[in-house]
N, C-alpha and C. Protein backbone atom coordinates (compact mmCIF):
# COMPACT_ATOMS: atom_id res chain seq x y z
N UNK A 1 78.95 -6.98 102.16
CA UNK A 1 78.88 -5.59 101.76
C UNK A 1 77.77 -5.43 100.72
N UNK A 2 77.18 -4.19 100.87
CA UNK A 2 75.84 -4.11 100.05
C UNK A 2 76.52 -3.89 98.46
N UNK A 3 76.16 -4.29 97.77
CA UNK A 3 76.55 -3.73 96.02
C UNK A 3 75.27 -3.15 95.25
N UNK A 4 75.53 -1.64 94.73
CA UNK A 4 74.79 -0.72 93.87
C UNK A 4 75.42 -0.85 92.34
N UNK A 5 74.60 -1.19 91.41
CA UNK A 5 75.29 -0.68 89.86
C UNK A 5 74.11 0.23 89.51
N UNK A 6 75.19 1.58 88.82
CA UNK A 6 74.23 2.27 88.67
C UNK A 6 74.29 2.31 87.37
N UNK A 7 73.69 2.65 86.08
CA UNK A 7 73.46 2.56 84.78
C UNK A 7 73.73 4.25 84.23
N UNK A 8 74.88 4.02 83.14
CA UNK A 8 75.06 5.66 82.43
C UNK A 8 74.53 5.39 81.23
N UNK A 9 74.04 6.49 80.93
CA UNK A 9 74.17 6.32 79.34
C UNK A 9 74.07 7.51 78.76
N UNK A 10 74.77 8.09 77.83
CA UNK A 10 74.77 9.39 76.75
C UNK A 10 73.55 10.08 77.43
N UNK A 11 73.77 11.37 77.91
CA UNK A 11 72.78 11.86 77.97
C UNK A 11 72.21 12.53 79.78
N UNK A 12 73.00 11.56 80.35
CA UNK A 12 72.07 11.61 81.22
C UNK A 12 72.58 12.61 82.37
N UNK A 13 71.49 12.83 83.63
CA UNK A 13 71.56 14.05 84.34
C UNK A 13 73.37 13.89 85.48
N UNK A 14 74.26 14.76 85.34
CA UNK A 14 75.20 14.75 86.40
C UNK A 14 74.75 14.03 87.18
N UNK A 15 74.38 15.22 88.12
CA UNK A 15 73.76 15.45 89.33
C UNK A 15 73.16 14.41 89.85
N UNK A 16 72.23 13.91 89.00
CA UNK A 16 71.46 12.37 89.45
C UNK A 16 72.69 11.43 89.55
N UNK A 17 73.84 11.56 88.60
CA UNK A 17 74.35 10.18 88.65
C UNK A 17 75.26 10.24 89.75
N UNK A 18 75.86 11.45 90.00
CA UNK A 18 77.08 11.75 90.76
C UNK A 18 76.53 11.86 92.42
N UNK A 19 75.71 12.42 91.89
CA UNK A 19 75.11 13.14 93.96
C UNK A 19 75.16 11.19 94.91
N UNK A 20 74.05 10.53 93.99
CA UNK A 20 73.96 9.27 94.80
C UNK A 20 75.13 8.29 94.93
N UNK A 21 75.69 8.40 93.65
CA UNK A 21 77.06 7.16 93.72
C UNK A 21 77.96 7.86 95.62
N UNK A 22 77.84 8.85 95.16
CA UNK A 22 79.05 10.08 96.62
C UNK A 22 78.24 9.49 97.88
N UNK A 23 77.23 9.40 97.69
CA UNK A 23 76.38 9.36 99.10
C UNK A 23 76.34 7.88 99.72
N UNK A 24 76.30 6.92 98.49
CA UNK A 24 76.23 5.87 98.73
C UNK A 24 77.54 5.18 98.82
N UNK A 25 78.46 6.29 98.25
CA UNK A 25 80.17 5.21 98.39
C UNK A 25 80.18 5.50 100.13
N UNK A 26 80.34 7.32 100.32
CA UNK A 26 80.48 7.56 101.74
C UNK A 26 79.62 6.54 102.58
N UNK A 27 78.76 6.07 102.56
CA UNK A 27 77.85 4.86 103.42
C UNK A 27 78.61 3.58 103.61
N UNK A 28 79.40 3.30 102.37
CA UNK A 28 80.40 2.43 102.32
C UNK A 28 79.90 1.16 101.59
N UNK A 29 78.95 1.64 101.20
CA UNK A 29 78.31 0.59 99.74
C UNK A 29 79.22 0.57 98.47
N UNK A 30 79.56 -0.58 97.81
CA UNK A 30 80.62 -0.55 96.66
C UNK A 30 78.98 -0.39 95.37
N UNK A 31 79.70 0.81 94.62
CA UNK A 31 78.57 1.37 93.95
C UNK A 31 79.43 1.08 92.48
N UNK A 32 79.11 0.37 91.43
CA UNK A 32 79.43 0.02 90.19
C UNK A 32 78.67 0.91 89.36
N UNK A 33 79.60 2.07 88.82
CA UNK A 33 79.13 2.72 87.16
C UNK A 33 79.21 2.21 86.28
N UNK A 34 77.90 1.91 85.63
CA UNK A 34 77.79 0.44 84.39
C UNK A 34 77.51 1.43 82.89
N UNK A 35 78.41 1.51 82.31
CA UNK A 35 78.13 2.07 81.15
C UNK A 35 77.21 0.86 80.02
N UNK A 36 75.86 1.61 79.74
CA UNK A 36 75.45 0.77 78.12
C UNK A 36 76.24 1.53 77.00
N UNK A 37 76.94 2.24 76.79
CA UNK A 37 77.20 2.64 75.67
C UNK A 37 78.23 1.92 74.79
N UNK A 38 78.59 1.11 75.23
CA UNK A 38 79.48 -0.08 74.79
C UNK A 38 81.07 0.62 74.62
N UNK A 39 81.24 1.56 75.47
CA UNK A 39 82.60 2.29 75.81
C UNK A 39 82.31 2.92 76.86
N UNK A 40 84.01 3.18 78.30
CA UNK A 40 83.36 3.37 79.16
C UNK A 40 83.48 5.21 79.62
N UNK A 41 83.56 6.03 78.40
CA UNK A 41 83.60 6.98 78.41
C UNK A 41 82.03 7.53 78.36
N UNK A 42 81.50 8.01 79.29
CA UNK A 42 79.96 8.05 78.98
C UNK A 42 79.62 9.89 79.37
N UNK A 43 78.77 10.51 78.19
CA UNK A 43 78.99 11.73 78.32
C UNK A 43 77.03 12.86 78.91
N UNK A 44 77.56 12.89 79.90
CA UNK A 44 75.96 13.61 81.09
C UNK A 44 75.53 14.66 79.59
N UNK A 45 74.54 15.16 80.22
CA UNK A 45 73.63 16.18 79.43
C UNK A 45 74.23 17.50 79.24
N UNK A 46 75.19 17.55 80.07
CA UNK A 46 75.48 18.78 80.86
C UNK A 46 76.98 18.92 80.01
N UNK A 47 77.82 17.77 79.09
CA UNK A 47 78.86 18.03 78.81
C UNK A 47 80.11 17.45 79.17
N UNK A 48 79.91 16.75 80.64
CA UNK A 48 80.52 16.01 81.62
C UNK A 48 80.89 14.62 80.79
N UNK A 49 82.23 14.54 80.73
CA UNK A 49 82.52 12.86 80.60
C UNK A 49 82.71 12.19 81.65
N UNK A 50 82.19 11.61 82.22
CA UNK A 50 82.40 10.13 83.22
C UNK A 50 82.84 8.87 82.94
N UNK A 51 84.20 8.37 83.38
CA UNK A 51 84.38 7.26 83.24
C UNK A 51 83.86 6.10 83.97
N UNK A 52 83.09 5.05 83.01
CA UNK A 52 82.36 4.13 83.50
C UNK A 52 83.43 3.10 84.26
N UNK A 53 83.34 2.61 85.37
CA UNK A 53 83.87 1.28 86.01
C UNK A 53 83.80 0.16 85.02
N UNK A 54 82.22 -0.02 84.51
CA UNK A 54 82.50 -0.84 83.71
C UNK A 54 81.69 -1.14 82.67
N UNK A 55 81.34 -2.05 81.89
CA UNK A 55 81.00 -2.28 80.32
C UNK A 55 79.66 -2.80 80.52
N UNK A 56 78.41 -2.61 80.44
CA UNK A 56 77.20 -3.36 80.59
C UNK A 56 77.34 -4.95 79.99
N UNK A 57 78.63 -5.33 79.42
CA UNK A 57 78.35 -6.77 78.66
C UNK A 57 79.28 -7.21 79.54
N UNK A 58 80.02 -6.61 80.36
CA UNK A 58 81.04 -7.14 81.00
C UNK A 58 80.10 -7.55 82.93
N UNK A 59 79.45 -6.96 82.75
CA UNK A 59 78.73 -7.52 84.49
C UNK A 59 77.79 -8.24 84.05
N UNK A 60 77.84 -8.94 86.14
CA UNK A 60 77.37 -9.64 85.88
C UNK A 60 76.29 -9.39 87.33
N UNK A 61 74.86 -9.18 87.53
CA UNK A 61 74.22 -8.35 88.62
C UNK A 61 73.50 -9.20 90.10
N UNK A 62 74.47 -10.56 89.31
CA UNK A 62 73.82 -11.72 90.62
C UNK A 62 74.29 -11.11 92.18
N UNK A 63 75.02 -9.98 92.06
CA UNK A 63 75.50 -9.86 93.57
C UNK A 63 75.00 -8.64 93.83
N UNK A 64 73.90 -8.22 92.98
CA UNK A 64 73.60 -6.75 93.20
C UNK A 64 72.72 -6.44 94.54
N UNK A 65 72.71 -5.41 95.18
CA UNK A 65 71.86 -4.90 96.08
C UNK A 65 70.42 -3.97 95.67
N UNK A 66 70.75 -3.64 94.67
CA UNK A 66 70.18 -2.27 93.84
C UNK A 66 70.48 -2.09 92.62
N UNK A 67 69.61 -2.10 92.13
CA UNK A 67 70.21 -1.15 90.61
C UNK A 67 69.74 0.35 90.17
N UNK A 68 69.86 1.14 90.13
CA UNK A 68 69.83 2.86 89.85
C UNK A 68 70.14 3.32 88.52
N UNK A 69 69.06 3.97 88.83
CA UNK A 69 69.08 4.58 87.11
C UNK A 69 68.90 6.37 87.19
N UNK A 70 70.16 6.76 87.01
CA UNK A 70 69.95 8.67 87.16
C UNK A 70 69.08 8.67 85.99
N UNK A 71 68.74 10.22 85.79
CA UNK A 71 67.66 10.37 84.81
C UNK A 71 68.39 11.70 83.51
N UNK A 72 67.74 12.40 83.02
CA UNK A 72 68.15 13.05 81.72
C UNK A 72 67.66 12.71 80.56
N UNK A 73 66.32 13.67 79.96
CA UNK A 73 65.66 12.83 78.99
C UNK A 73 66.25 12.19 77.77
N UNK A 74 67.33 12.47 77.43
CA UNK A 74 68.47 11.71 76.30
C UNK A 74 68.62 10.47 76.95
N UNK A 75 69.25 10.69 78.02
CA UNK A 75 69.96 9.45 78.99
C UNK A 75 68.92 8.34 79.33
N UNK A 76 67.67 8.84 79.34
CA UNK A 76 66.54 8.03 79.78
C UNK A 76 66.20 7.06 78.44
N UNK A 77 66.06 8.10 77.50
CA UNK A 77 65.77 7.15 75.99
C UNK A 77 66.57 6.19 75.75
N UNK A 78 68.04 6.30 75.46
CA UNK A 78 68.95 5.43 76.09
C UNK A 78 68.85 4.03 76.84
N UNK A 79 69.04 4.59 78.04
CA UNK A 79 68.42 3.72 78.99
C UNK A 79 67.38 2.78 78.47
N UNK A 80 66.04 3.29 78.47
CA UNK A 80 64.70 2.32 77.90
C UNK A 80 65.28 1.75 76.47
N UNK A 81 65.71 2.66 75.74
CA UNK A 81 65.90 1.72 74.47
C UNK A 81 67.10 0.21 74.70
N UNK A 82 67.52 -0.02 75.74
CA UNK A 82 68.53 -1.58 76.05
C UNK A 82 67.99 -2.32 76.30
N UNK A 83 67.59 -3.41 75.38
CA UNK A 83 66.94 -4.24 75.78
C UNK A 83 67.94 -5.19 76.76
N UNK A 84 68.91 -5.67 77.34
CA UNK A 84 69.23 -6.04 78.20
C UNK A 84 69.14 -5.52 79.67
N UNK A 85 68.99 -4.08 79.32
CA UNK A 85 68.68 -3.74 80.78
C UNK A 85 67.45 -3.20 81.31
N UNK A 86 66.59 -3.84 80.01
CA UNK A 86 65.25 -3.78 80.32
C UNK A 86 64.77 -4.89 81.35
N UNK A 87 65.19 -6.32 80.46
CA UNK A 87 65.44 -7.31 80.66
C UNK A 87 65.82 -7.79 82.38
N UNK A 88 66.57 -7.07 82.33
CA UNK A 88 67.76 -7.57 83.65
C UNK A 88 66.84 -6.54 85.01
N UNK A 89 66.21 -5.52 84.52
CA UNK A 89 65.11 -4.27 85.44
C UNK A 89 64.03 -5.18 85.58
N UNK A 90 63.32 -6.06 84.78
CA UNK A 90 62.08 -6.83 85.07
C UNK A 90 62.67 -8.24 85.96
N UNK A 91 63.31 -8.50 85.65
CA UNK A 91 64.22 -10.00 86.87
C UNK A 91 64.30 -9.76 87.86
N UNK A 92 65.58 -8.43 88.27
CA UNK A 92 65.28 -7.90 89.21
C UNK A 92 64.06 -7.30 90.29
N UNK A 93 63.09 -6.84 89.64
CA UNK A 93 61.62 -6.40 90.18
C UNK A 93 61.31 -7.95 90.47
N UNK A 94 61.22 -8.82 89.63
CA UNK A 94 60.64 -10.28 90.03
C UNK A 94 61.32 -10.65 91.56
N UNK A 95 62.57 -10.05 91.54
CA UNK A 95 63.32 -10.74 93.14
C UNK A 95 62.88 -10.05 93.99
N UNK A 96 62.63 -9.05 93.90
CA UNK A 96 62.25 -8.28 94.99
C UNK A 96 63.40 -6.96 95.63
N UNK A 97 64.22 -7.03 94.18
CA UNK A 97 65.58 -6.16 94.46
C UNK A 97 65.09 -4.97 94.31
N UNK A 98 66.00 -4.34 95.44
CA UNK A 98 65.55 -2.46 95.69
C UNK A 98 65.91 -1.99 93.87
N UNK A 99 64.77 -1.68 93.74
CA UNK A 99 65.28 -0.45 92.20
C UNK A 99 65.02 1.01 92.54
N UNK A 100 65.83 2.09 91.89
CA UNK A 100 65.67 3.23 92.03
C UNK A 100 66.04 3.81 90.28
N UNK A 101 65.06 5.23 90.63
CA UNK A 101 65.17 5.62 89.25
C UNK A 101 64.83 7.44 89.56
N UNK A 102 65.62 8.40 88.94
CA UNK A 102 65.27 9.95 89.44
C UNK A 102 64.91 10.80 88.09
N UNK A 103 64.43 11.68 88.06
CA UNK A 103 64.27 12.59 87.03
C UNK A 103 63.17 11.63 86.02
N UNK A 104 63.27 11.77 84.80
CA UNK A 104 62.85 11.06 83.56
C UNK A 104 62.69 9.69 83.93
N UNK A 105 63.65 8.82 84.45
CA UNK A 105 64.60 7.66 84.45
C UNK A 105 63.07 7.14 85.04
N UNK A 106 62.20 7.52 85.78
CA UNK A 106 61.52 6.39 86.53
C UNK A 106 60.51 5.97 84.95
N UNK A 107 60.62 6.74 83.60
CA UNK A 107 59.66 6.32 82.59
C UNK A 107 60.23 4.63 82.08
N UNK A 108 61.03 4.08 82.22
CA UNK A 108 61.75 3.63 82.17
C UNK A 108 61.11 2.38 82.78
N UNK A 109 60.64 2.52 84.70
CA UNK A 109 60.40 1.38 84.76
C UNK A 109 58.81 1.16 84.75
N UNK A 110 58.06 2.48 84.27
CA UNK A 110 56.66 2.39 83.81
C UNK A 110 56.51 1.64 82.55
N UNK A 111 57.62 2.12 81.36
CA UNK A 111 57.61 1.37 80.23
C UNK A 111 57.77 -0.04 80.14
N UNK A 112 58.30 -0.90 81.29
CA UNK A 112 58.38 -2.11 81.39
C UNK A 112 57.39 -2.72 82.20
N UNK A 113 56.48 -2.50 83.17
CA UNK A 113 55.45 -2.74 83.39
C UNK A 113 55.51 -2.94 84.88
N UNK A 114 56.59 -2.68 86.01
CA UNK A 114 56.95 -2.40 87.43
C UNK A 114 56.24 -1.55 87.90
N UNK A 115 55.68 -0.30 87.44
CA UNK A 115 55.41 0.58 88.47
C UNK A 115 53.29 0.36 88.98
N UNK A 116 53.05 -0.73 88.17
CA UNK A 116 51.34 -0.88 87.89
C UNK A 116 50.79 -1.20 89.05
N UNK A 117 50.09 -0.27 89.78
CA UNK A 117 49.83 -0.35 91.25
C UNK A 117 50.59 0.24 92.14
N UNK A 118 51.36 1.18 92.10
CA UNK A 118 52.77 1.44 92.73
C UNK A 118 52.46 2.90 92.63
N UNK A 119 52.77 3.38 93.94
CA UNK A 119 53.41 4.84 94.09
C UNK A 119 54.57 5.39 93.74
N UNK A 120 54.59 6.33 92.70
CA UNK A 120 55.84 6.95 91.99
C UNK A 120 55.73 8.43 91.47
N UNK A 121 57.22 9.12 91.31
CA UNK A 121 57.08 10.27 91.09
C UNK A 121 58.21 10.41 89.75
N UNK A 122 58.33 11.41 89.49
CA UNK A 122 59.38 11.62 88.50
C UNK A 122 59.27 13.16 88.03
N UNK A 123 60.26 13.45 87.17
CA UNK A 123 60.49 15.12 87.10
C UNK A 123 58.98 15.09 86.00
N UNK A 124 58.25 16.44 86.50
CA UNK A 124 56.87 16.98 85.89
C UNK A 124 56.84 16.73 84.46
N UNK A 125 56.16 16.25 83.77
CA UNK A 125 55.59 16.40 82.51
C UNK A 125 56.22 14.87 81.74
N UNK A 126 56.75 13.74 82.55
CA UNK A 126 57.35 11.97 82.20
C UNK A 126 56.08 11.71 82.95
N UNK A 127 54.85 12.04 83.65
CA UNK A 127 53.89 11.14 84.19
C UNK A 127 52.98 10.51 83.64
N UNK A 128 53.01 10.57 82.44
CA UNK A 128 52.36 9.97 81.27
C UNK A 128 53.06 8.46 80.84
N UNK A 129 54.29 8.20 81.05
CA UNK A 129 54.97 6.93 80.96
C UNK A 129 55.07 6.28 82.60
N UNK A 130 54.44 7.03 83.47
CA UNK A 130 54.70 5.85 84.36
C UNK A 130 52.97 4.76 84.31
N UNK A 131 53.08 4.23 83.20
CA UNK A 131 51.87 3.50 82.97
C UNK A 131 51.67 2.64 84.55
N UNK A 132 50.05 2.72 84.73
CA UNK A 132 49.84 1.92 86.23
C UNK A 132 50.41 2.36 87.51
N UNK A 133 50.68 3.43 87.11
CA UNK A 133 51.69 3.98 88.79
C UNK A 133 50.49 5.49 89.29
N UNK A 134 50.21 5.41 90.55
CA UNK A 134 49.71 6.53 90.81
C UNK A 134 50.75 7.43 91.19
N UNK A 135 50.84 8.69 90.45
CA UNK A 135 51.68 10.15 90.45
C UNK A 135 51.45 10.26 91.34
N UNK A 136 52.44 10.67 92.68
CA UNK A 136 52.05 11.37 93.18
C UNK A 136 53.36 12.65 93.42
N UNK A 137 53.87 12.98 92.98
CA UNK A 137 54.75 14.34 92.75
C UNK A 137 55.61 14.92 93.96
N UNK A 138 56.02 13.52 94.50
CA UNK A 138 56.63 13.98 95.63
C UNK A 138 58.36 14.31 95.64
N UNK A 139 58.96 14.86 96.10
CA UNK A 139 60.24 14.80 95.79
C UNK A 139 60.92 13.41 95.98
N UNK A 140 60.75 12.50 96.68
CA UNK A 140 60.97 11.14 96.69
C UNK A 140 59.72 10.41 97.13
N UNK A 141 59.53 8.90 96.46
CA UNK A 141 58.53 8.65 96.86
C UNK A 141 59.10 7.11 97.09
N UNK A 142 58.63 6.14 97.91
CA UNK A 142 59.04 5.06 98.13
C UNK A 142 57.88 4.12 98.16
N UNK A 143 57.82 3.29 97.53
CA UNK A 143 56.74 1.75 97.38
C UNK A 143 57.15 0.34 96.85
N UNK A 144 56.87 -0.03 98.23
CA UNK A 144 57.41 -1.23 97.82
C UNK A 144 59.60 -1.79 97.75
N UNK A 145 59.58 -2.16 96.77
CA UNK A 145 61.20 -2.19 96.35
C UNK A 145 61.25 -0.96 95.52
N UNK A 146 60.53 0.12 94.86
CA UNK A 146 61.35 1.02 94.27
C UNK A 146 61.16 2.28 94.71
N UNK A 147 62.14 2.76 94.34
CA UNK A 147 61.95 4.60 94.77
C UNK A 147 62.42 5.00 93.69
N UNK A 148 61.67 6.28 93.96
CA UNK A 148 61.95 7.45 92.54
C UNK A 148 62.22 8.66 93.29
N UNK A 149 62.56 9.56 92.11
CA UNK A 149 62.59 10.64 92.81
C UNK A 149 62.22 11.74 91.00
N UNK A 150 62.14 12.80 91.41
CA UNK A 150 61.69 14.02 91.12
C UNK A 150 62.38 14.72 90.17
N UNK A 151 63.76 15.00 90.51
CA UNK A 151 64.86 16.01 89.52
C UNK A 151 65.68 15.95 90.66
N UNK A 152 66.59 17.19 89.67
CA UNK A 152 68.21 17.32 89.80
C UNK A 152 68.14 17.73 91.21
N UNK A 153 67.46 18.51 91.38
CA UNK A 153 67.32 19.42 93.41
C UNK A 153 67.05 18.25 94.40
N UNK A 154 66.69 16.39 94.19
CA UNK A 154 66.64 15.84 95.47
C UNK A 154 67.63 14.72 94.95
N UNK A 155 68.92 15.03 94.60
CA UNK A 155 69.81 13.55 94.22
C UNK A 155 70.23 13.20 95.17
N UNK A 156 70.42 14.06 96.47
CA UNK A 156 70.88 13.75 97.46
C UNK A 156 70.00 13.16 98.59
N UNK A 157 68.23 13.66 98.29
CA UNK A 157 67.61 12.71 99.10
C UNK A 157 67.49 11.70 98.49
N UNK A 158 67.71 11.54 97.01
CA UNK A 158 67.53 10.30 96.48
C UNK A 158 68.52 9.08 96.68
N UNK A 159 69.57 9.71 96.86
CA UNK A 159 70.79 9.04 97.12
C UNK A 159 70.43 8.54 99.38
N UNK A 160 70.01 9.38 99.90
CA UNK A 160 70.17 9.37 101.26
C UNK A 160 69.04 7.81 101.33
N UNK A 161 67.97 8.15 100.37
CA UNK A 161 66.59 7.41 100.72
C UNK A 161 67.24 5.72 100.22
N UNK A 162 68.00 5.36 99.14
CA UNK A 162 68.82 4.24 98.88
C UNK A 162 69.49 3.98 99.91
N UNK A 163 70.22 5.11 100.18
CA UNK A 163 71.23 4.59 101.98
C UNK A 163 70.64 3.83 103.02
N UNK A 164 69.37 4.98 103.04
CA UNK A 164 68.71 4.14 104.09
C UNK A 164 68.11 2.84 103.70
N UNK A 165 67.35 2.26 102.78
CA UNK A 165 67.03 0.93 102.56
C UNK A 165 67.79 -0.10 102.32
N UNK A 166 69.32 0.52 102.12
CA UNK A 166 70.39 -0.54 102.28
C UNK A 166 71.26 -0.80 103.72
N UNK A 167 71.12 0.07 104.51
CA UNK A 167 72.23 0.82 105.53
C UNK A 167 71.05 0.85 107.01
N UNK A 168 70.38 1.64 106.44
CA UNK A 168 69.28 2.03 107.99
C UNK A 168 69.57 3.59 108.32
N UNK A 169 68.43 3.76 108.85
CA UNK A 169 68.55 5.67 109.26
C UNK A 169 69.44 5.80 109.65
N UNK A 170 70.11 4.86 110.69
CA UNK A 170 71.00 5.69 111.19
C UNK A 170 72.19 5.98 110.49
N UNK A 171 73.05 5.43 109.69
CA UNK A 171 73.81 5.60 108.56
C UNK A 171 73.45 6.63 108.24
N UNK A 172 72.22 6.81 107.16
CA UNK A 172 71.95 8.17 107.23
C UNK A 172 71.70 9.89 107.55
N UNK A 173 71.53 9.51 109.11
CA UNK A 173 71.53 10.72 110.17
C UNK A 173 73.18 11.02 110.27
N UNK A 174 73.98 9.97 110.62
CA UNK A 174 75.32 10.39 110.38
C UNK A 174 75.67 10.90 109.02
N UNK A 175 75.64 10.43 107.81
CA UNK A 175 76.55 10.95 106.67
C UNK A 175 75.74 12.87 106.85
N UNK A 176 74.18 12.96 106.59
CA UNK A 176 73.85 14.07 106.50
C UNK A 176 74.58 14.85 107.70
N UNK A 177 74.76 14.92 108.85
CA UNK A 177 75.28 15.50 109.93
C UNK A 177 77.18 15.73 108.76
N UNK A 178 77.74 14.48 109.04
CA UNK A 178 79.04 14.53 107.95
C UNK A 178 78.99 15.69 106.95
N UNK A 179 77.87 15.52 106.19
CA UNK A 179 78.16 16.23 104.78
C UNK A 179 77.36 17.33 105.26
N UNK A 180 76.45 18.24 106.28
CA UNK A 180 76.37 19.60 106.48
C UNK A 180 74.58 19.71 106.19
N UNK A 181 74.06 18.63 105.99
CA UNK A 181 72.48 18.60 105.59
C UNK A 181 71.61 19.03 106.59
């Protein structure tokens, strides 16, 4: 079975975190909410508390498929400021593991030095941190092992475009048909 952990932290966008975990459980991928906040009560931009599955000190990502990072510029600062899961984002890129990152969140893996040569997008006016990445402003963009995406309006292609690199189109043509897309 494929395994997703996706990363919360204070701050960050619903929509990004919720749209893909839904898309990717329905696919039937076991999708792990990894709180850094060192409690697993973790609170979106928006007001939303989400309870994390589990503790960033408590996993362990040798069985991962993916790792995902929703976006929210609080949630993003966050995010970049862990040095363990900075850490654990550059290992991963070394394996060749699918990474994904939406909204803000892809500054994240510009700031660590993944995106240099790489096609990437992210919500308008973070294209200044994707150091080495050519912008190109697409609502999802895919290169290589990572994809990004744009904002809150494509979580669901962002979430569909993970399906498919774990699952295959066709998984995908079914859930969208399922869910009314």
């Amino acid at each position: 079975m494929k395994k997703v952990y996706l990363f919360l932290a204070d701050g960050f966008e619903t929509v990004e975190a919720l749209a893909p975990v839904d898309v990717m459980r329905r696919a039937g991928i076991e999708v792990v909410t990894v709180s850094i906040m060192k409690r697993a009560e973790v609170i979106s931009a928006q007001g939303v508390t989400v309870v994390a599955d589990a503790l960033y000190e408590d996993v362990s990502f040798d069985d991962a498929s993916a790792l995902v990072l929703p976006g929210g510029g609080v949630g993003t600062d966050n995010l970049s400021a862990h040095e363990p899961l900075r850490a654990a984002l550059v290992d991963a890129n070394a394996k060749g593991m699918l990474l994904a990152a939406i909204c803000a969140a892809p500054m994240v893996f510009g700031r660590i030095g993944i995106l240099e040569g790489r096609k990437a997008t992210c919500y308008p006016g973070c294209e200044g941190d994707l150091f080495g990445a050519e912008y190109t402003a697409a609502p999802v963009q895919e290169d290589g092992n990572i994809i990004t995406g744009c904002g809150p309006g494509v979580s669901f292609d962002f979430g569909f475009a993970v399906v498919e690199r774990l699952c295959g189109a066709g998984v995908v043509a079914t859930l969208r048909s399922q869910m009314q897309f």
